[in-house]
C-alpha atoms as a PDB file:
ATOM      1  CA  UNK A   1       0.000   0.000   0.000  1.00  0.00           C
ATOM      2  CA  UNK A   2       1.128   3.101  -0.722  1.00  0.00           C
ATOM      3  CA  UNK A   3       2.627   5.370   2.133  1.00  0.00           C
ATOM      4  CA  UNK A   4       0.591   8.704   0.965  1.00  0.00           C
ATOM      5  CA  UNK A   5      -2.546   6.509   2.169  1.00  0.00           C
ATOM      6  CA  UNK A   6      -1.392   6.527   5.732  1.00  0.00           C
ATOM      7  CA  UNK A   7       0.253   9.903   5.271  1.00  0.00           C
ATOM      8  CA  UNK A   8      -2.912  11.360   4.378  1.00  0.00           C
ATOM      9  CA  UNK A   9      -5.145   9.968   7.276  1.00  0.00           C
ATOM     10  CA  UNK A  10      -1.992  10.709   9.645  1.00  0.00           C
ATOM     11  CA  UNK A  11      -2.392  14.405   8.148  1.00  0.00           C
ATOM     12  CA  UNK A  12      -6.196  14.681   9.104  1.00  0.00           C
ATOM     13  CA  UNK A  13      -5.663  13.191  12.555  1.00  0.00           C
ATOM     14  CA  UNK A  14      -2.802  15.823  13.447  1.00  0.00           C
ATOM     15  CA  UNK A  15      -4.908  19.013  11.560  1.00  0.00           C
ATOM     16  CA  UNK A  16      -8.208  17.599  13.624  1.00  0.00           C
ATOM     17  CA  UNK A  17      -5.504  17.726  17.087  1.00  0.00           C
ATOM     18  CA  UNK A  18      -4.310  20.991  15.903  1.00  0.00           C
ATOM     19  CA  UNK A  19      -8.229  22.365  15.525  1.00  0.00           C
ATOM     20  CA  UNK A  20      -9.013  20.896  19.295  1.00  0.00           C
ATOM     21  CA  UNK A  21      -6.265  22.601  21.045  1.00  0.00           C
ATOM     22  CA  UNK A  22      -7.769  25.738  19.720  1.00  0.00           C
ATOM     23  CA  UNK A  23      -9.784  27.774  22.191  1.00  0.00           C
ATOM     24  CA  UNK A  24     -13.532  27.034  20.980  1.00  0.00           C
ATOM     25  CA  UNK A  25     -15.424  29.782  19.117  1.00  0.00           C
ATOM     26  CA  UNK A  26     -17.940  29.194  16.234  1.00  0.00           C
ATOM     27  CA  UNK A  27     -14.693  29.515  13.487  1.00  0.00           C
ATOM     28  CA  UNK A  28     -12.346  26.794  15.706  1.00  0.00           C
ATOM     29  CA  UNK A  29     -15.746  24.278  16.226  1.00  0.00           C
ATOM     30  CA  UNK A  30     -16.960  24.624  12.724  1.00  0.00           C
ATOM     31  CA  UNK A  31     -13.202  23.972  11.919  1.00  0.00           C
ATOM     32  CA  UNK A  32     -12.947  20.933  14.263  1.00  0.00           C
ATOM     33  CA  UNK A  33     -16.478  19.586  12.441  1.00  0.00           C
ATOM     34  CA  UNK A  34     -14.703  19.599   9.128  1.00  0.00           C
ATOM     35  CA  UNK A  35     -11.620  18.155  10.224  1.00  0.00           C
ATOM     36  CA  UNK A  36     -13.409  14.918  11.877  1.00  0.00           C
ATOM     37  CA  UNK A  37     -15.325  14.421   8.784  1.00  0.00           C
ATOM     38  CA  UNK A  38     -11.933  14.269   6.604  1.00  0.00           C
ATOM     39  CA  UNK A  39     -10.567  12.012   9.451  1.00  0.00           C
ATOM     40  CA  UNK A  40     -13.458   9.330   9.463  1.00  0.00           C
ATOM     41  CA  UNK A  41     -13.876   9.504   5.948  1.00  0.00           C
ATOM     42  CA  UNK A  42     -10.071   8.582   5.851  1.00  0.00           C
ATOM     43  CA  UNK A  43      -9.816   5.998   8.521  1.00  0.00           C
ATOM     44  CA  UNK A  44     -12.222   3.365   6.570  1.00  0.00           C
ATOM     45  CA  UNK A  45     -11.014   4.618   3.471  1.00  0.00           C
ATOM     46  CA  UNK A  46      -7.122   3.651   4.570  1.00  0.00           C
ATOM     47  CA  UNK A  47      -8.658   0.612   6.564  1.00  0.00           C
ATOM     48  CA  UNK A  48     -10.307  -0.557   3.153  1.00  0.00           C
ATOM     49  CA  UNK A  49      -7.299  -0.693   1.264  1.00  0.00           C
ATOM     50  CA  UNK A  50      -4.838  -1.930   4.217  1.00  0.00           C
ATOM     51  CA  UNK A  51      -7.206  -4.586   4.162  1.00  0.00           C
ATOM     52  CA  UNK A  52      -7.842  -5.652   0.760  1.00  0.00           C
ATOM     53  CA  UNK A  53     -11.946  -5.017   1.440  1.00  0.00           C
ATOM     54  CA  UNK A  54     -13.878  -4.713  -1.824  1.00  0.00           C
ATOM     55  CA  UNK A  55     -16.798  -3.191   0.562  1.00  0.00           C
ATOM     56  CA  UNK A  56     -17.915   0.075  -0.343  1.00  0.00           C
ATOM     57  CA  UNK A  57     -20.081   1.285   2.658  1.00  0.00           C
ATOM     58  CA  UNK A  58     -18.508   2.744   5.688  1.00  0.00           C
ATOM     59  CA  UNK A  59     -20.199   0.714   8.277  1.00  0.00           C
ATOM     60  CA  UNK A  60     -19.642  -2.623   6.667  1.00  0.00           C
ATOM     61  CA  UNK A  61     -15.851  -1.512   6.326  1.00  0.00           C
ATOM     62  CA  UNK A  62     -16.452  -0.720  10.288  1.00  0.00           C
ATOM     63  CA  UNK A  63     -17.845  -3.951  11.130  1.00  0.00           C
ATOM     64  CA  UNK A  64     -14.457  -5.387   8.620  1.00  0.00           C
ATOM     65  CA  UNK A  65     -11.813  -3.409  10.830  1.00  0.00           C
ATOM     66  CA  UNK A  66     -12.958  -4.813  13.959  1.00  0.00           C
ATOM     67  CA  UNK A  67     -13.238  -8.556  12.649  1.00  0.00           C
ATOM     68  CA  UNK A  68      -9.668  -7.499  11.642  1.00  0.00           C
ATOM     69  CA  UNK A  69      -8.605  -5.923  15.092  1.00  0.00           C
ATOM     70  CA  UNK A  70      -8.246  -2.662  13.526  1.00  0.00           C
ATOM     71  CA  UNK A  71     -10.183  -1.164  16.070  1.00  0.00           C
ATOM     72  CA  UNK A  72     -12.266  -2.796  19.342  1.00  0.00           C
ATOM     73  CA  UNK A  73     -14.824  -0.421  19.851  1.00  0.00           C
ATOM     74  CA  UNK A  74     -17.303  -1.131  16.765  1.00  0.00           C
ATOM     75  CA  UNK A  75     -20.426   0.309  18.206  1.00  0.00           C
ATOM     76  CA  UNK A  76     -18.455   3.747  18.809  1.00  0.00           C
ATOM     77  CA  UNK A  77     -17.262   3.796  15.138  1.00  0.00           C
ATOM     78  CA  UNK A  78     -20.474   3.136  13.964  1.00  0.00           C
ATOM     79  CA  UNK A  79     -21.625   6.465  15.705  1.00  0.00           C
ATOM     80  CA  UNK A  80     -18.952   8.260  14.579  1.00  0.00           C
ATOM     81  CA  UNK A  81     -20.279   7.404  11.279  1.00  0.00           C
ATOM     82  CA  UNK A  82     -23.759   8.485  11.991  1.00  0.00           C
ATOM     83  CA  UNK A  83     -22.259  11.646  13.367  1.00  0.00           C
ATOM     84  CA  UNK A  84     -20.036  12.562  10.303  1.00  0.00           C
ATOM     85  CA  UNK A  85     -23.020  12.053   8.007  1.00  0.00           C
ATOM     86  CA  UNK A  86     -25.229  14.063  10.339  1.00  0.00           C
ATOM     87  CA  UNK A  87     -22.832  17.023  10.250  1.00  0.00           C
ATOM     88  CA  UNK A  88     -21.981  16.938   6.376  1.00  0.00           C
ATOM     89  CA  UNK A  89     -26.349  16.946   5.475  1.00  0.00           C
ATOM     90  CA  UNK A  90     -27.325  19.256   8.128  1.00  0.00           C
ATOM     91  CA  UNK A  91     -26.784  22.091  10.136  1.00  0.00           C
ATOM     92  CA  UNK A  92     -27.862  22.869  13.122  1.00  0.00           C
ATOM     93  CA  UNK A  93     -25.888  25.329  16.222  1.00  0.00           C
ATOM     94  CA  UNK A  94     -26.493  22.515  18.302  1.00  0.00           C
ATOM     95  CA  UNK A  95     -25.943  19.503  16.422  1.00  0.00           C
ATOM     96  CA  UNK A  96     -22.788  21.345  15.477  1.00  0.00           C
ATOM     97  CA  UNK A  97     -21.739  21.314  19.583  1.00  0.00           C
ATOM     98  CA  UNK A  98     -22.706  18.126  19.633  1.00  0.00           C
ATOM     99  CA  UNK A  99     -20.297  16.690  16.596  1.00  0.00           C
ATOM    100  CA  UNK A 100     -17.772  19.034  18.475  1.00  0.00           C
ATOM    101  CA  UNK A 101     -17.817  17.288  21.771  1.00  0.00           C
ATOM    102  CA  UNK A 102     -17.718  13.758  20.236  1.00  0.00           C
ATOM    103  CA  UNK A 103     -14.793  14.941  17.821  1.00  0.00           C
ATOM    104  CA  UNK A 104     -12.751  15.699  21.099  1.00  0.00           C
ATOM    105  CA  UNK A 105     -13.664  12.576  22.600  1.00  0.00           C
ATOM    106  CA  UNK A 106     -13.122  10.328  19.482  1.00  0.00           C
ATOM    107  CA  UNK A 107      -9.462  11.650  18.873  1.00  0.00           C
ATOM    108  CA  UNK A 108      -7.751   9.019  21.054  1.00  0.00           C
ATOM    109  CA  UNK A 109      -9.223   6.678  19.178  1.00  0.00           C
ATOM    110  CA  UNK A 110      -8.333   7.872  15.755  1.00  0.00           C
ATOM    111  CA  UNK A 111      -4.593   7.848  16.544  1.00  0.00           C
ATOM    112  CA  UNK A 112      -5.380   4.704  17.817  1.00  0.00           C
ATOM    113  CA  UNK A 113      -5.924   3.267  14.758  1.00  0.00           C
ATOM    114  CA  UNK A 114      -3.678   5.329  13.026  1.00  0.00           C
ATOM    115  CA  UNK A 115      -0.745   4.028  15.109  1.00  0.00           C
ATOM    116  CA  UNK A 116      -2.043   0.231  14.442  1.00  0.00           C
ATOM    117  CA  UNK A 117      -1.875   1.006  10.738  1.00  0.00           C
ATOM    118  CA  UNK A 118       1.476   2.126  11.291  1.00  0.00           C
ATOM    119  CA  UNK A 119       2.927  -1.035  12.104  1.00  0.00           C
END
């Protein structure tokens, strides 16, 4: 697999950690929203390939990384998911907070898997 793959999702991780060490405002959580999209999107995308998956949908590529120990926390990634499709179709203040707080709590788990792929 190509190195850019990982380099890429490695990039979105560390820009999403860059975006959360920002002091919150509207411009640093809107920020932060984006970020976690590109970083999710990513993580199955690089997971797919690392893994040889012809799946195309992100939560059967979810289910995939866990039967695969990629990750051990499938019902969480299946949320995170549900919350980057939520924030990319609507908008809403407090949906917005919402994606926000579970972007700062999700990061550990994004280098997480980025630091399995790594090996």
């Amino acid at each position: 697999m190509p190195i850019t793959d990982i380099t890429q999702f490695k990039n979105a991780v560390t820009k999403l950690e860059q975006a959360l060490a920002q002091t919150k405002n509207e411009f640093i959580r809107d920020s932060v929203i984006q970020r976690f999209e590109f970083s999710v999107k990513l993580a199955w995308k690089t997971a797919k390939k690392l893994m040889g998956s012809s799946s195309t949908a992100p939560k059967g590529l979810i289910r995939e990384m866990a039967q695969n120990q990629f990750i051990s926390d499938t019902e969480l990634w299946l949320k995170a998911v549900d919350m980057r499709n939520l924030s990319s179709h609507t908008y809403q203040e407090e949906l917005a907070d919402q994606v926000y707080d579970f972007a700062k709590m999700f990061l550990p788990h994004l280098k997480q898997l980025l630091a399995h792929m790594e090996k």
